[in-house]
Protein backbone atom coordinates (compact mmCIF):
# COMPACT_ATOMS: atom_id res chain seq x y z
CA UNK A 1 11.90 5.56 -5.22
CA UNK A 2 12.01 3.94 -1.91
CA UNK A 3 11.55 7.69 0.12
CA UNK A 4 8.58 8.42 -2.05
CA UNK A 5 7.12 5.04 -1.56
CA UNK A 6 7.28 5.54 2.02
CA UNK A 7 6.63 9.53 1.85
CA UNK A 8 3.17 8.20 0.10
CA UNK A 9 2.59 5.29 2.59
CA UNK A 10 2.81 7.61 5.88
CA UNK A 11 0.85 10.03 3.89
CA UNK A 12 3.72 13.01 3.73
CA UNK A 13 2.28 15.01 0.91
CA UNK A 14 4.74 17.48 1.83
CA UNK A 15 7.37 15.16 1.59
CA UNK A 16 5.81 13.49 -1.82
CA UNK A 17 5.96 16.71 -3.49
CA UNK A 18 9.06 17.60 -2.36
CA UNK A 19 10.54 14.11 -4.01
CA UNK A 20 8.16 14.72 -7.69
CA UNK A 21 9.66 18.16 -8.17
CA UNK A 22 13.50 17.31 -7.22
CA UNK A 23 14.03 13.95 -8.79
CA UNK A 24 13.02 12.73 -12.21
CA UNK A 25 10.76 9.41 -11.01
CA UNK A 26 9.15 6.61 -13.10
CA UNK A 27 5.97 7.08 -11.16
CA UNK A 28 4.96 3.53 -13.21
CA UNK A 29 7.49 1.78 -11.87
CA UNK A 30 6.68 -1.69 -10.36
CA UNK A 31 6.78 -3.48 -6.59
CA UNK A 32 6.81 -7.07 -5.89
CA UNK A 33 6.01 -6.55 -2.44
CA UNK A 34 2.45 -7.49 -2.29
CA UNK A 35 0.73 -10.93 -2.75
CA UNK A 36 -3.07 -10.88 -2.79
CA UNK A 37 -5.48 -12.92 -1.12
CA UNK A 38 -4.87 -15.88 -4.36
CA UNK A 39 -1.74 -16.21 -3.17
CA UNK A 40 -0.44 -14.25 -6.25
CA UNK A 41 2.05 -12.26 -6.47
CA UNK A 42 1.31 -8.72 -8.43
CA UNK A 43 3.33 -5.75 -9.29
CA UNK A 44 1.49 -2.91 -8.35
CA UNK A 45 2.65 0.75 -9.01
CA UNK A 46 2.64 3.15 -6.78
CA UNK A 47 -0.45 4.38 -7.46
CA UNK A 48 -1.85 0.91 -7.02
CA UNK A 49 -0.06 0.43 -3.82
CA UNK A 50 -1.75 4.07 -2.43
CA UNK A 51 -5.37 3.03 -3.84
CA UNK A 52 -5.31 -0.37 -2.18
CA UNK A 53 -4.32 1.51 1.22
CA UNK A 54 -6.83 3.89 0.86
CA UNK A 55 -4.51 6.66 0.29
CA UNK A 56 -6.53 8.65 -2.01
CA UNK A 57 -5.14 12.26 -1.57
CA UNK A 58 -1.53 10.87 -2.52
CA UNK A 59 -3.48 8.54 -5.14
CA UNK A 60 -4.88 11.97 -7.02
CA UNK A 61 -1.77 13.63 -6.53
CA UNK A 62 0.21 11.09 -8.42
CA UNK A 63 -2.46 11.03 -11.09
CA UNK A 64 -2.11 14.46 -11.52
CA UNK A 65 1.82 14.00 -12.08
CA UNK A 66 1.08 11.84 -14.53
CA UNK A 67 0.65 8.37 -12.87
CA UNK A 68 -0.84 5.71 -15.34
CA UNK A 69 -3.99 4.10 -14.28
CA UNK A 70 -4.23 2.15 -17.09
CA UNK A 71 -0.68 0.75 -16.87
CA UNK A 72 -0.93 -3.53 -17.53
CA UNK A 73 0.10 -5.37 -14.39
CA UNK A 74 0.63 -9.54 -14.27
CA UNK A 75 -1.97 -11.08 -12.54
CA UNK A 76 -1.56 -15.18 -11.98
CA UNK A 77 -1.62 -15.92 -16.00
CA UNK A 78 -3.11 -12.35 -17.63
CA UNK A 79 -2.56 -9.15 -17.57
CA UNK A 80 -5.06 -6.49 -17.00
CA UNK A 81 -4.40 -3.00 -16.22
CA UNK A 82 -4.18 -1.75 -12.31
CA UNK A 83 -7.22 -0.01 -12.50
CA UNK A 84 -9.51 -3.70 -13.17
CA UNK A 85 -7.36 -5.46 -10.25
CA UNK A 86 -8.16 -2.51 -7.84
CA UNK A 87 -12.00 -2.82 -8.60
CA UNK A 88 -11.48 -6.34 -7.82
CA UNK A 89 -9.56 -6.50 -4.90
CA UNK A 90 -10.18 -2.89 -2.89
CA UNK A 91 -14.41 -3.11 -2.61
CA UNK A 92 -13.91 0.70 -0.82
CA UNK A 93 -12.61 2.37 -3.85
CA UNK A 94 -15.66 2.42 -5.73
CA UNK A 95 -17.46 4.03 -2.69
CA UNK A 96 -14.37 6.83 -2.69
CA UNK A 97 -14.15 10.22 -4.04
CA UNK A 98 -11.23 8.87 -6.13
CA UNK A 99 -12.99 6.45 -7.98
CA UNK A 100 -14.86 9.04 -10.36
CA UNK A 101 -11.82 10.58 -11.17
CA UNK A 102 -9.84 7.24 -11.84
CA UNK A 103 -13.47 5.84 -14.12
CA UNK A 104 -13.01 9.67 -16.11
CA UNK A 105 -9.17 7.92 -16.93
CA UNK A 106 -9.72 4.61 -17.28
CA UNK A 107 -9.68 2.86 -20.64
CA UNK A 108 -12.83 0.41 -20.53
CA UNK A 109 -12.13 -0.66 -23.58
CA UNK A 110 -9.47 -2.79 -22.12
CA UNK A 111 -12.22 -4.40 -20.10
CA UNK A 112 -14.26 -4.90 -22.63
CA UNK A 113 -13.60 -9.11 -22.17
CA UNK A 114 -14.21 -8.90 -18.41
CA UNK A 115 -17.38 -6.82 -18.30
CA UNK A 116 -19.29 -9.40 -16.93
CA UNK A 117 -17.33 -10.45 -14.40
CA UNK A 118 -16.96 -6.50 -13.25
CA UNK A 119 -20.28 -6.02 -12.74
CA UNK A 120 -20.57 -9.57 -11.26
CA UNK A 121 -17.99 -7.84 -8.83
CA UNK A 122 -20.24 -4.95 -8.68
CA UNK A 123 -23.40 -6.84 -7.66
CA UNK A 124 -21.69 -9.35 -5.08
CA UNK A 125 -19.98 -6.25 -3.68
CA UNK A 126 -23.21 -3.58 -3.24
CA UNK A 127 -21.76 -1.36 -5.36
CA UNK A 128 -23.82 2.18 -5.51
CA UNK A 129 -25.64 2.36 -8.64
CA UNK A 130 -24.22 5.85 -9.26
CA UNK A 131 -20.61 3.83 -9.55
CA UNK A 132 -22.61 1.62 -12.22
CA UNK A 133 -23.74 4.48 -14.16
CA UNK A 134 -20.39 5.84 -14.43
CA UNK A 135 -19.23 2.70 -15.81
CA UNK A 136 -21.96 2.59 -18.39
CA UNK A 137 -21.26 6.76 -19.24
CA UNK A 138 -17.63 5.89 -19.64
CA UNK A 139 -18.32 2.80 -22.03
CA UNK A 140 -18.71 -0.46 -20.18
CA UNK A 141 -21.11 -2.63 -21.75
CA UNK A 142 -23.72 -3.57 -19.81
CA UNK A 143 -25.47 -6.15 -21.92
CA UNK A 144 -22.17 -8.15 -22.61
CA UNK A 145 -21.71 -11.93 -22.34
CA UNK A 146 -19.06 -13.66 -21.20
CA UNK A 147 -16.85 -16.73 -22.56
CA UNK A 148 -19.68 -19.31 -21.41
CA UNK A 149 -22.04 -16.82 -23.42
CA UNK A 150 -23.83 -15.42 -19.95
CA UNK A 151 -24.66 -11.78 -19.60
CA UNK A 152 -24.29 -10.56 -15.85
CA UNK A 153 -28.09 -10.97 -15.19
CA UNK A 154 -27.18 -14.72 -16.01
CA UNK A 155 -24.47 -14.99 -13.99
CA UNK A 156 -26.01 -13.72 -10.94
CA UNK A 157 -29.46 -16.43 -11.64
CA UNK A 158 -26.86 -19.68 -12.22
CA UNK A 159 -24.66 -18.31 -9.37
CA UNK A 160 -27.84 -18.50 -7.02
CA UNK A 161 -29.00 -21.63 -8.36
CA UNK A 162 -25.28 -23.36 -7.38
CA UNK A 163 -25.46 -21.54 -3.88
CA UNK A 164 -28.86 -23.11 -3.19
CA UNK A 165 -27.56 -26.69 -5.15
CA UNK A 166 -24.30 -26.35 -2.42
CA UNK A 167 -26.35 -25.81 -0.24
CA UNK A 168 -28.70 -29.08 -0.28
CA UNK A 169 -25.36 -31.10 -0.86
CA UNK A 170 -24.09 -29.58 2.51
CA UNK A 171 -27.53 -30.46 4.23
CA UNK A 172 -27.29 -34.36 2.42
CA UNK A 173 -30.84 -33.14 1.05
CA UNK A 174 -30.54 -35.48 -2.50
CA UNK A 175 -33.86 -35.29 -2.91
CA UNK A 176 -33.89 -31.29 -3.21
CA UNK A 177 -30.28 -31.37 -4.62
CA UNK A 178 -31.87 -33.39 -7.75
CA UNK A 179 -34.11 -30.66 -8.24
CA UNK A 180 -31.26 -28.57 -9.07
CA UNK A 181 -29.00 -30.76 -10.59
CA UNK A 182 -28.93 -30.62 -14.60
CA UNK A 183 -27.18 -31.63 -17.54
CA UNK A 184 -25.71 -27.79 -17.26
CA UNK A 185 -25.50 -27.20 -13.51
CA UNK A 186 -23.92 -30.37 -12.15
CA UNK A 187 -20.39 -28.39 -14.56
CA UNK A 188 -21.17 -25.02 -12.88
CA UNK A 189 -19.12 -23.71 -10.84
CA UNK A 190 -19.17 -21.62 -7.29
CA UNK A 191 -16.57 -18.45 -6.80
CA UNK A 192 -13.97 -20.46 -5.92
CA UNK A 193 -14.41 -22.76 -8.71
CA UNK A 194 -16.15 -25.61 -6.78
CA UNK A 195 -18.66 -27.78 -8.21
CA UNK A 196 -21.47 -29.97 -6.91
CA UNK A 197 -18.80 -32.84 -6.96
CA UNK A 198 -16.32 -31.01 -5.09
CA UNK A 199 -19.17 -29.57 -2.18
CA UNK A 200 -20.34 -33.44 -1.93
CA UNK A 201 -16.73 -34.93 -1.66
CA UNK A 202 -15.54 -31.87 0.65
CA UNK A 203 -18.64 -32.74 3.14
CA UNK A 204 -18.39 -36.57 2.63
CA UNK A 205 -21.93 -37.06 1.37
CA UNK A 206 -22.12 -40.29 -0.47
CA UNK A 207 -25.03 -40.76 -1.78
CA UNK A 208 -24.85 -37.48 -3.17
CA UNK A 209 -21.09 -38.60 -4.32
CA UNK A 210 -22.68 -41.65 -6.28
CA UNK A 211 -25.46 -39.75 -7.65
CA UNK A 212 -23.68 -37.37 -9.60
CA UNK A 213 -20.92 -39.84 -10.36
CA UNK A 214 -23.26 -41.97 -12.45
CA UNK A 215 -25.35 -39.24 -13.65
CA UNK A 216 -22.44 -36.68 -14.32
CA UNK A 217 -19.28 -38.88 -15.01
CA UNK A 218 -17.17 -36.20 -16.79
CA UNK A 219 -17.81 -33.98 -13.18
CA UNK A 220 -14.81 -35.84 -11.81
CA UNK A 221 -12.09 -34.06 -14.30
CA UNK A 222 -13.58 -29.93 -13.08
CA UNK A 223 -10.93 -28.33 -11.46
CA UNK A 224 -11.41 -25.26 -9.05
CA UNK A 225 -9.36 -22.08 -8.94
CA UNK A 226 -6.49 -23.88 -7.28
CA UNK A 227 -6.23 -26.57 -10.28
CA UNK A 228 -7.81 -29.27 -7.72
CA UNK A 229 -10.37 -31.89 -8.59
CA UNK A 230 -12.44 -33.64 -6.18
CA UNK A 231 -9.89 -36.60 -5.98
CA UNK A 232 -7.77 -33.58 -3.86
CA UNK A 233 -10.54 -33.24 -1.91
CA UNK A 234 -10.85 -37.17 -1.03
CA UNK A 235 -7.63 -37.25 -0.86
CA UNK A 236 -7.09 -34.55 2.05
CA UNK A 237 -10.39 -36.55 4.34
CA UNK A 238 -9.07 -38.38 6.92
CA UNK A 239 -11.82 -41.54 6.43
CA UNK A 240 -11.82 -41.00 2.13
CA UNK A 241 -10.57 -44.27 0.80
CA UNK A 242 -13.63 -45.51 -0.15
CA UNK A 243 -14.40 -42.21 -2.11
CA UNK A 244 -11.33 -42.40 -3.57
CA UNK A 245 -11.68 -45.47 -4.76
CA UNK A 246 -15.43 -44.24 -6.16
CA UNK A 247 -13.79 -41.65 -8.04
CA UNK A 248 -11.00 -44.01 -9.52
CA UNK A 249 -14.13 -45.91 -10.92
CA UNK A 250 -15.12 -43.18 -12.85
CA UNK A 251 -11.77 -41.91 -14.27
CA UNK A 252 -10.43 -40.32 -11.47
CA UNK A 253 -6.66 -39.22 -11.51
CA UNK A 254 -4.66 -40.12 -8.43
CA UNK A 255 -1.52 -38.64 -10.00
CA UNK A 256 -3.28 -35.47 -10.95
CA UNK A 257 -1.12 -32.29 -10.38
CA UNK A 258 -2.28 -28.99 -8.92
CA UNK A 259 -1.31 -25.57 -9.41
CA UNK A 260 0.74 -26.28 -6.27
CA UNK A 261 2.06 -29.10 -8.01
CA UNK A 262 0.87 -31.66 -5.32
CA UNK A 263 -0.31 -34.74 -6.40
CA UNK A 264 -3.49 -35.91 -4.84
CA UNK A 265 -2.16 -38.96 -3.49
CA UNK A 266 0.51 -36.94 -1.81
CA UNK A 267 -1.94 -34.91 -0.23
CA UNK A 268 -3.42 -38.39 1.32
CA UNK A 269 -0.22 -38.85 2.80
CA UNK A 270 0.41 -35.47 3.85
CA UNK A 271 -3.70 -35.30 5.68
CA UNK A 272 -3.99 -38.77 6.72
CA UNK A 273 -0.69 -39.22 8.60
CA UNK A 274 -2.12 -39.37 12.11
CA UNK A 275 0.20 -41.62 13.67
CA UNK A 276 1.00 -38.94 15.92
CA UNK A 277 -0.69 -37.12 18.80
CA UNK A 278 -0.83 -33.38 17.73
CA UNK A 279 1.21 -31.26 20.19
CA UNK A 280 -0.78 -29.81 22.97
CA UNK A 281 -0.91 -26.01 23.18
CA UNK A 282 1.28 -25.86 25.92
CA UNK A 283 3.48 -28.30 24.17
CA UNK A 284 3.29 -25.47 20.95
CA UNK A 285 4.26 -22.61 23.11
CA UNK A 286 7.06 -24.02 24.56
CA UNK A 287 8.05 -24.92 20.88
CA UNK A 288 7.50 -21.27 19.50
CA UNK A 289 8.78 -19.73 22.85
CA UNK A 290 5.62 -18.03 22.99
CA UNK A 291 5.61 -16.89 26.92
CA UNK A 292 2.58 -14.50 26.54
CA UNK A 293 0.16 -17.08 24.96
CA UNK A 294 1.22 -19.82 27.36
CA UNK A 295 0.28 -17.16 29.87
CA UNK A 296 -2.99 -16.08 28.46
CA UNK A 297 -3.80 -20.23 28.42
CA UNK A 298 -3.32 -20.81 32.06
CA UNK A 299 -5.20 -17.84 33.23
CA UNK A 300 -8.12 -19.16 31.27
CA UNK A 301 -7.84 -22.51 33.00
CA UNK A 302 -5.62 -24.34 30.80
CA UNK A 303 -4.12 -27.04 32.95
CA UNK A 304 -0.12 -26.06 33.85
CA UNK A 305 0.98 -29.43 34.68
CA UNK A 306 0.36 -30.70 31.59
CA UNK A 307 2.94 -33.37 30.01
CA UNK A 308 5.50 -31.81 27.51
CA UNK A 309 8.32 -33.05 25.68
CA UNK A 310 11.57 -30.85 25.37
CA UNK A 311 15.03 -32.58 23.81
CA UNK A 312 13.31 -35.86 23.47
CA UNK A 313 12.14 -36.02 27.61
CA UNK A 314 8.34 -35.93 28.75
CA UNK A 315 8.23 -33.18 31.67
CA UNK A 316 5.75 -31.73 33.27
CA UNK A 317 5.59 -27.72 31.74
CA UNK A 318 6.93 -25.46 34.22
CA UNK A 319 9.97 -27.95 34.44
CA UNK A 320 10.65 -28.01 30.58
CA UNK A 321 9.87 -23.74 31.00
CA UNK A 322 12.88 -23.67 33.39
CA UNK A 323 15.21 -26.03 31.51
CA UNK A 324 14.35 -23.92 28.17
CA UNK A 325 15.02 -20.75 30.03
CA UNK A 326 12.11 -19.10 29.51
CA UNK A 327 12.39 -16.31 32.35
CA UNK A 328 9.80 -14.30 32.49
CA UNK A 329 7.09 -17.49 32.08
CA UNK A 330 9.31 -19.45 34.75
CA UNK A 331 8.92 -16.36 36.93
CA UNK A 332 4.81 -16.84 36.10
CA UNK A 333 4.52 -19.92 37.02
CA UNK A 334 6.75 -19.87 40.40
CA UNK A 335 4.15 -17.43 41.25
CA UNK A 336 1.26 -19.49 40.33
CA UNK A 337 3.10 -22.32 42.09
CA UNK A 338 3.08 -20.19 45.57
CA UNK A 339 -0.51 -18.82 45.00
CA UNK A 340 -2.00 -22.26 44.59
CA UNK A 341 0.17 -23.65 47.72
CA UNK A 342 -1.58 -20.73 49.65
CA UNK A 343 -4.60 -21.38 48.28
CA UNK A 344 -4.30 -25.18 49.27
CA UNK A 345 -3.49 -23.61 52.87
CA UNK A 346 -6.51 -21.48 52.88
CA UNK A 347 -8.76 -23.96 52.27
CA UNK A 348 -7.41 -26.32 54.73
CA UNK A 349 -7.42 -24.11 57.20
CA UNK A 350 -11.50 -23.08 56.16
CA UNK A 351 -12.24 -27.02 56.22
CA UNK A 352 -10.58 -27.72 59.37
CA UNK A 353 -13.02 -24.76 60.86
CA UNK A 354 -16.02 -26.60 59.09
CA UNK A 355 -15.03 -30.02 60.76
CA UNK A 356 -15.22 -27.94 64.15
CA UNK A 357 -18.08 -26.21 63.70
CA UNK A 358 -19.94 -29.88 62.47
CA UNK A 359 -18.17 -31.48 65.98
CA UNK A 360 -19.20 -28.74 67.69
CA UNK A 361 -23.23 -28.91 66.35
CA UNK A 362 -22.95 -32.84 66.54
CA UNK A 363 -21.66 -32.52 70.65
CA UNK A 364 -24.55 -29.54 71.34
CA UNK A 365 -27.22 -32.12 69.28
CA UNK A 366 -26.70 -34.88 71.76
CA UNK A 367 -26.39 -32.84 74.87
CA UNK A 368 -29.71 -31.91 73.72
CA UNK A 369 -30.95 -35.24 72.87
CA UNK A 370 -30.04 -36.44 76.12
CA UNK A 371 -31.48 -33.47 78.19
CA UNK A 372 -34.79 -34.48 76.39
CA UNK A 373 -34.27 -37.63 77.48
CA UNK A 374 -33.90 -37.68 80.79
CA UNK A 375 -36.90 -35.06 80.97
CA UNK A 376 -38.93 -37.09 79.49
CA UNK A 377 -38.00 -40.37 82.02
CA UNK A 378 -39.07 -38.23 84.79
CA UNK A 379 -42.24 -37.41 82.57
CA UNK A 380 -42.79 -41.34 82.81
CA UNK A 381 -42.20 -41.46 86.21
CA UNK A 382 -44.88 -38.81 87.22
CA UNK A 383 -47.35 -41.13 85.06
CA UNK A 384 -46.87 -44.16 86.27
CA UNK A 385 -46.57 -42.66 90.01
């Protein structure tokens, strides 16, 4: 399995069908391998894995052989079959000569639940209505409603309405964040599962905080996608006490858990601990042995004599870059070292010849002066004579 996987990943068709017709392969067999942009982890297939790499001659090929596009994969808590997660996740496919093909073998029936949310997808994503049409012709209902009871055309009016309402919050507009605010919207939530709450906590708007606190009470138990309410949010501010303490008013959780299983207030001790100076960049390189970036940094004027600390000493960096034994960066700066001493030279030498030429002006001025002088004595003389 592992010499078709990478036969298909190099794009050896050769070699793929070589592999098909000598072995006997569960072309539906699973790969842990790849974690999405959720942080989940998902079992594609083989076909999956070619689709989401844009590998659609292979991807046909397999399909041909018998490669099932409808197989059910585990995604965070459901399961919905490859095809749906590949919609989701790979927004090229649906503009690829594949995806016809893949739509003419796809069950939609298994989709039938999450037809709003595909063409949700669809709209967000600029899908070509030719893709949409297909969908339809193949059985997707386009008039469905989701759990909340909102067709798509719904969905994409509230989902406006919450990016303008987020919007006002992040400008500390109350008065225009009012006009949005309802008995409905202040519980709606943006993609990532944020409500008004959770935009006014994340951009420390207080009044806006208050507002919705005594209007909207129940807003402070919403969780987003990642299981946090917006006592995670205060909790992670570096000046949030006071909000905390707000949101403790109204029934708050401080020991809330989230799908990370952090507890807000240990997030307030893992954000606000800034008894520490954060390490310098040099100081970070020198950490991570990173001679090319400490590099790049100098020659773009970051300061090379800049205090670092190695085995519990304060140094100056090329010092600490010789003790570590970092060659090729010790070699870098010795050079730098002899460039700036010649340098140093140069411009002595240039402002010595400046001093001279000024003495040499200043000496020719009074000469001059003097000249002048005495020309114009005798000019006095004459006069008076």
């Amino acid at each position: 399995m592992n010499q078709l996987i990478y036969a298909a990943l190099v794009q050896d068709t050769k070699k793929v069908k070589k592999i098909l017709k000598k072995e006997k392969i569960n072309l539906d067999m699973k790969d842990n391998s790849v974690i999405d942009d959720e942080g989940y982890q998902v079992q594609l297939t083989l076909l999956g894995e070619c689709l989401m790499l844009n590998l659609f001659d292979s991807a046909i090929y397999l399909m041909d052989r018998g490669a099932f596009i409808n197989e059910p994969i585990q995604v965070g808590e459901q399961m919905e079959p490859v095809y749906f997660y590949l919609m989701k996740n790979n927004p090229s496919l649906v503009f690829s000569p594949v995806f016809s093909t893949l739509i003419e073998r796809a069950d939609l029936k298994l989709i039938k639940q999450f037809s709003v949310g595909v063409l949700y997808t669809g709209y967000t994503n600029a899908w070509p209505s030719e893709a949409v049409s297909q969908l339809a012709d193949n059985g997707l209902d386009l008039t469905g409603r989701n759990e909340d009871g909102y067709t798509v055309r719904d969905n994409i009016l509230v989902q406006k309405n919450v990016h303008t309402l987020h919007e006002y919050i992040r400008q500390a507009n109350l008065a225009k964040a009012r006009e949005y605010l309802t008995d409905e919207s202040a519980f709606v939530c943006d993609r990532a599962g944020r409500s008004s709450l959770h935009m006014a906590v994340l951009f420390e708007r207080r009044f806006v905080i208050k507002y919705i606190l005594k209007s909207y009470p129940a807003t402070v138990h919403i969780k987003d996608d990642n299981g946090r309410t917006a006592m995670h949010y205060a909790c992670a501010l570096q000046d949030g006490s006071d909000i905390e303490d707000l949101l403790v008013q109204y029934g708050s959780d401080e020991t809330i858990q989230d799908d990370d299983v952090k507890m807000a207030d240990i997030m307030s001790k893992m954000y606000k601990n800034t008894s520490d100076k954060p390490p310098g960049f040099l100081q970070l390189c020198l950490d991570n042995k990173r001679e090319n970036i400490a590099r790049y940094l100098i020659n773009n004027g970051v300061d090379m004599w800049e205090d670092v600390v190695l085995e519990d000493k304060v140094m100056k960096f090329p010092l600490a870059v010789e003790k570590a034994g970092m060659l090729r960066l010790n070699e870098f700066l010795s050079k730098r070292r002899r460039e700036d001493t010649d340098e140093d030279a140069k411009f002595k030498e240039a402002e010595k010849t400046v001093k001279e030429a000024k003495a040499e002006t200043s000496k020719w001025t009074e000469e001059e002066m003097g000249e002048e002088d005495e020309d114009n004595g005798k000019s006095k003389t004459c006069t008076v004579l």
